[in-house]
C-alpha atoms as a PDB file:
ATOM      1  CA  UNK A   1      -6.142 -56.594 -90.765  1.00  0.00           C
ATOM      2  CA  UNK A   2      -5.982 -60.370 -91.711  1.00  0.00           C
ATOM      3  CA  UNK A   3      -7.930 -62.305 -93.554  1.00  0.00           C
ATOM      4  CA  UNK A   4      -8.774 -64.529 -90.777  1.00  0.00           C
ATOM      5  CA  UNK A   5      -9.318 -61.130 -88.153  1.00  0.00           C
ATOM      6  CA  UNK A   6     -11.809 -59.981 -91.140  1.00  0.00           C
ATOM      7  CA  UNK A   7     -13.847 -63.133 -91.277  1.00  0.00           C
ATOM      8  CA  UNK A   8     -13.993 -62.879 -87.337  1.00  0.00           C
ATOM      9  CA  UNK A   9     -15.559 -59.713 -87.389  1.00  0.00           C
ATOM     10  CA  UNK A  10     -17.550 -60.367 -90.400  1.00  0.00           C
ATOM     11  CA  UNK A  11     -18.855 -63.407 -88.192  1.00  0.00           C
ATOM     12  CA  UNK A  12     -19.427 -61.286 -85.309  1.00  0.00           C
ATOM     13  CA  UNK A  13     -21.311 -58.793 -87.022  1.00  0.00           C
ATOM     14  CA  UNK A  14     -23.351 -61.188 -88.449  1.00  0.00           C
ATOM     15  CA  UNK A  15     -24.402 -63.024 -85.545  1.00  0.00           C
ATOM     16  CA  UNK A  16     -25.611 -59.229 -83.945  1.00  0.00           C
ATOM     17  CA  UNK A  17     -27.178 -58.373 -87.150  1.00  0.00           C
ATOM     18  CA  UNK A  18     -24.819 -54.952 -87.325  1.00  0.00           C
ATOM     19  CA  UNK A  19     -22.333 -53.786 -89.771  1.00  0.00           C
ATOM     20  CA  UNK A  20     -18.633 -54.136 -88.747  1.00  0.00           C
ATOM     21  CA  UNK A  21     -18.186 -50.977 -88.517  1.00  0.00           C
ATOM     22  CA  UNK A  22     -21.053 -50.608 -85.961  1.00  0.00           C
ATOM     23  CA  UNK A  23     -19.656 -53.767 -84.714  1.00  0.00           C
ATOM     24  CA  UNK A  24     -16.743 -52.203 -84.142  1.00  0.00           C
ATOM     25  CA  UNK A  25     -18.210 -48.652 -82.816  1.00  0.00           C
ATOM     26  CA  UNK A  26     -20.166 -50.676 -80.159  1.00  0.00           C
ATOM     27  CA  UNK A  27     -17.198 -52.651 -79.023  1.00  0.00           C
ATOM     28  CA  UNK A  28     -14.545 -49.489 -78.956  1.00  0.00           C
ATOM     29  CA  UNK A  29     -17.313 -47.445 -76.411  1.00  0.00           C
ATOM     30  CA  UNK A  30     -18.352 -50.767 -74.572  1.00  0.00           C
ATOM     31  CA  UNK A  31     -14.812 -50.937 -73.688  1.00  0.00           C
ATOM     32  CA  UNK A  32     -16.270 -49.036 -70.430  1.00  0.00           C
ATOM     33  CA  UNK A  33     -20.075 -50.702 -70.280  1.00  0.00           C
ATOM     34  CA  UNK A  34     -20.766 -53.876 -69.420  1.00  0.00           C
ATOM     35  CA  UNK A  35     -22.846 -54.703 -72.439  1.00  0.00           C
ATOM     36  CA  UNK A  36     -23.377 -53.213 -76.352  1.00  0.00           C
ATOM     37  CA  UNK A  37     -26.307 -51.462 -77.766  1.00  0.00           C
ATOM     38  CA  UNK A  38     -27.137 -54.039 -79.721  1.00  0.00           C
ATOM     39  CA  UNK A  39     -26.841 -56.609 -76.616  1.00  0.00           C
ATOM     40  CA  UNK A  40     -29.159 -54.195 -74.706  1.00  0.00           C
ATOM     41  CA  UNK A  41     -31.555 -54.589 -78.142  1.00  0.00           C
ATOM     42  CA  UNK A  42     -31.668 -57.698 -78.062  1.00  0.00           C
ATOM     43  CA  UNK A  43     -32.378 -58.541 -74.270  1.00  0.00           C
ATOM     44  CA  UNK A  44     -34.736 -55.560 -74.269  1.00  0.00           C
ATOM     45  CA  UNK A  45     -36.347 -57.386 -77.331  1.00  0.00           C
ATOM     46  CA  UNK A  46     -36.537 -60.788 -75.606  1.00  0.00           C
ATOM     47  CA  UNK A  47     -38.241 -59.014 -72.331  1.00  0.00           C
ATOM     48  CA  UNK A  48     -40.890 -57.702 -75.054  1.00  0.00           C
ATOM     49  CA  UNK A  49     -41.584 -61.242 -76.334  1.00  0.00           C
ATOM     50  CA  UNK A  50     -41.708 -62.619 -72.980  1.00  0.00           C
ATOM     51  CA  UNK A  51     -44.147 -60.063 -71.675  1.00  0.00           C
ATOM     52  CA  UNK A  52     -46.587 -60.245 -74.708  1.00  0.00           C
ATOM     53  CA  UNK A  53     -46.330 -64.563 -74.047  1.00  0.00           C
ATOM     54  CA  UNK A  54     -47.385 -63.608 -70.490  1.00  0.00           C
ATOM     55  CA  UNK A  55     -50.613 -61.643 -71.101  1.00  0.00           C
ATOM     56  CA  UNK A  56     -51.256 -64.526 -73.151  1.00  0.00           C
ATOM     57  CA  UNK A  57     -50.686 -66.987 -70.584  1.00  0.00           C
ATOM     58  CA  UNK A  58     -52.621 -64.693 -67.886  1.00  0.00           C
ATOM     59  CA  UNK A  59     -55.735 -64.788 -70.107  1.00  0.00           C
ATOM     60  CA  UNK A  60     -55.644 -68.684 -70.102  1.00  0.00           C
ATOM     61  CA  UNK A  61     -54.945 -68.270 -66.636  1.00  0.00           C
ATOM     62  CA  UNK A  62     -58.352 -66.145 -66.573  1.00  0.00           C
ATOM     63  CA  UNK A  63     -60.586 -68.476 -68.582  1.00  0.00           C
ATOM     64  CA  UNK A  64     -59.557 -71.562 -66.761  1.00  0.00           C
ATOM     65  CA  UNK A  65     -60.540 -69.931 -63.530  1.00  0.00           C
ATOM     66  CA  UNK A  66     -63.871 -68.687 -64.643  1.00  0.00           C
ATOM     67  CA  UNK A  67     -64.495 -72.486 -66.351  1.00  0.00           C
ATOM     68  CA  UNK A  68     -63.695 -73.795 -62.747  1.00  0.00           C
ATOM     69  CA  UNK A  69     -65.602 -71.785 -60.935  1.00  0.00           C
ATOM     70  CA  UNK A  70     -68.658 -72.114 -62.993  1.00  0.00           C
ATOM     71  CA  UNK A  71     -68.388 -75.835 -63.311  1.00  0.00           C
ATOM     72  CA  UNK A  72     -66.535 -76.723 -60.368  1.00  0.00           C
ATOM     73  CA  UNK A  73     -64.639 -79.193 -62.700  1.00  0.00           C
ATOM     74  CA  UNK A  74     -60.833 -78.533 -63.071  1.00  0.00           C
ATOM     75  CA  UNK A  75     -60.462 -78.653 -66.867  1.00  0.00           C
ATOM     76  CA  UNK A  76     -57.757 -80.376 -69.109  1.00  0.00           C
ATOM     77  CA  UNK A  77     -55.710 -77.739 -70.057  1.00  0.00           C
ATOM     78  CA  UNK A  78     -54.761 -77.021 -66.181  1.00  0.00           C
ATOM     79  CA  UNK A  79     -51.475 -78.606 -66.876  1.00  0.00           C
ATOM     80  CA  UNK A  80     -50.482 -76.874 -70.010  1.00  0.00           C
ATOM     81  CA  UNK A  81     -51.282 -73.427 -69.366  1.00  0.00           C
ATOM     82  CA  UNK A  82     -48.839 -74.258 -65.970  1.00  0.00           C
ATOM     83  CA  UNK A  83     -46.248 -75.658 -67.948  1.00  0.00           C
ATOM     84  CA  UNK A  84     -46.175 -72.819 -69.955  1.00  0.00           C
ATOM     85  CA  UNK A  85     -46.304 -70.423 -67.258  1.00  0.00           C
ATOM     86  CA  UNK A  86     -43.059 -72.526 -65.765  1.00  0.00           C
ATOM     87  CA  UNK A  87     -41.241 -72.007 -68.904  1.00  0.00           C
ATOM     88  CA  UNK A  88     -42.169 -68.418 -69.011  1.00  0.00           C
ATOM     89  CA  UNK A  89     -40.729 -67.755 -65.794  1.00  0.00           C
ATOM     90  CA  UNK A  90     -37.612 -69.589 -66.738  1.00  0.00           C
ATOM     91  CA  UNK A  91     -37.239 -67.323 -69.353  1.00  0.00           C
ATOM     92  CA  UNK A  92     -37.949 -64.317 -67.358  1.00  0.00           C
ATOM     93  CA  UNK A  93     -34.663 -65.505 -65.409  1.00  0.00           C
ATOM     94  CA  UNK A  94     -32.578 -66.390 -67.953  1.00  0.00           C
ATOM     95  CA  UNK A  95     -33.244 -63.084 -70.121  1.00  0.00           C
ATOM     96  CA  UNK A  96     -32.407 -61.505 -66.149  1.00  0.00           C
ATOM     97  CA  UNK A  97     -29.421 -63.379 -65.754  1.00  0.00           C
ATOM     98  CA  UNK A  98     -28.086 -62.625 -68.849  1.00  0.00           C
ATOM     99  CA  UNK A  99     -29.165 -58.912 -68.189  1.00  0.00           C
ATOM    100  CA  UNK A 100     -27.264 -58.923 -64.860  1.00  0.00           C
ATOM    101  CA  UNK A 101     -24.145 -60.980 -66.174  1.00  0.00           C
ATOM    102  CA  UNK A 102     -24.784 -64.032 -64.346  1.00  0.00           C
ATOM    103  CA  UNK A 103     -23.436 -67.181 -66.883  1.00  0.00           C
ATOM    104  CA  UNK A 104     -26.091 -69.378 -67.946  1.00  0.00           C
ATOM    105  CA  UNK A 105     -26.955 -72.447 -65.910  1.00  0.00           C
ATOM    106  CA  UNK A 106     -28.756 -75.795 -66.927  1.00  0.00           C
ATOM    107  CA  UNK A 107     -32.172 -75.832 -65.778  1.00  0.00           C
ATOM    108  CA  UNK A 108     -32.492 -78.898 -63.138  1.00  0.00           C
ATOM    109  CA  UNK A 109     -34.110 -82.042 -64.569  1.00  0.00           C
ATOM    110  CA  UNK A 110     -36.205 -82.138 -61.954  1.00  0.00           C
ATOM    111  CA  UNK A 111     -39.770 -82.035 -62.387  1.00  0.00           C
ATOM    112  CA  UNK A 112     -41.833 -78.749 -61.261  1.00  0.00           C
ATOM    113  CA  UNK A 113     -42.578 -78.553 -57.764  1.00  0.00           C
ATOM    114  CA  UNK A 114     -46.792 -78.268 -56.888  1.00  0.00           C
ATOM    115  CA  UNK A 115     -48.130 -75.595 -58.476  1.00  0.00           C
ATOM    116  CA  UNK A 116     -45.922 -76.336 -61.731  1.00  0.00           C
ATOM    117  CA  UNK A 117     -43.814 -72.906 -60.991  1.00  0.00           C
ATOM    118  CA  UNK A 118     -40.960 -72.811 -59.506  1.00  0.00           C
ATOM    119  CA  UNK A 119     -39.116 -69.584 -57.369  1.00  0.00           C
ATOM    120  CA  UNK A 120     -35.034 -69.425 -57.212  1.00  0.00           C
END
């Protein structure tokens, strides 16, 4: 092995926070999958932070609408809580894409639709 091949893989290894020679393991018996443990780790990782952000958002969600039904007033924080719920659900589809193999794509820089979510 070269210098420069070891510096690859000690780059590599790095970046997946693995050993080489798990780095190595994972890539000799992904040969056949479409993905390596510690890609599956990390997506499955990202699905668990999105989903704990989500509950979060849903009890915002949940304390806006008992505010506006109690006051009848549509309070302040409307637009927040649906920004964030946009950007949730954009990572909820990139963390699928990725997932399913589908190469990333540039969100549009177009502003949300009504409703502040939008559906692909």
């Amino acid at each position: 092995m070269t210098p420069e091949e070891e510096g690859t893989l000690a780059r590599l290894a790095l970046a997946q926070r693995v050993t080489i020679p798990r780095l190595l393991v994972e890539s000799a018996l992904s040969a056949q999958a479409s993905e390596t443990p510690t890609e599956r780790r990390n997506a499955l990782a990202e699905l668990f932070a999105v989903h704990r952000l989500l509950a979060a958002i849903s009890n915002n969600v949940n304390q806006i609408a008992r505010a506006t039904n109690a006051t009848g007033e549509v309070g302040e924080d409307l637009a927040a809580t649906l920004r964030a719920v946009r950007r949730t659900a954009e990572r909820i589809d990139a963390t699928v894409d990725v997932l399913s193999g589908v190469p990333a794509t540039p969100a549009p820089a177009t502003a949300a639709p009504a409703g502040g979510v939008s559906r692909r």
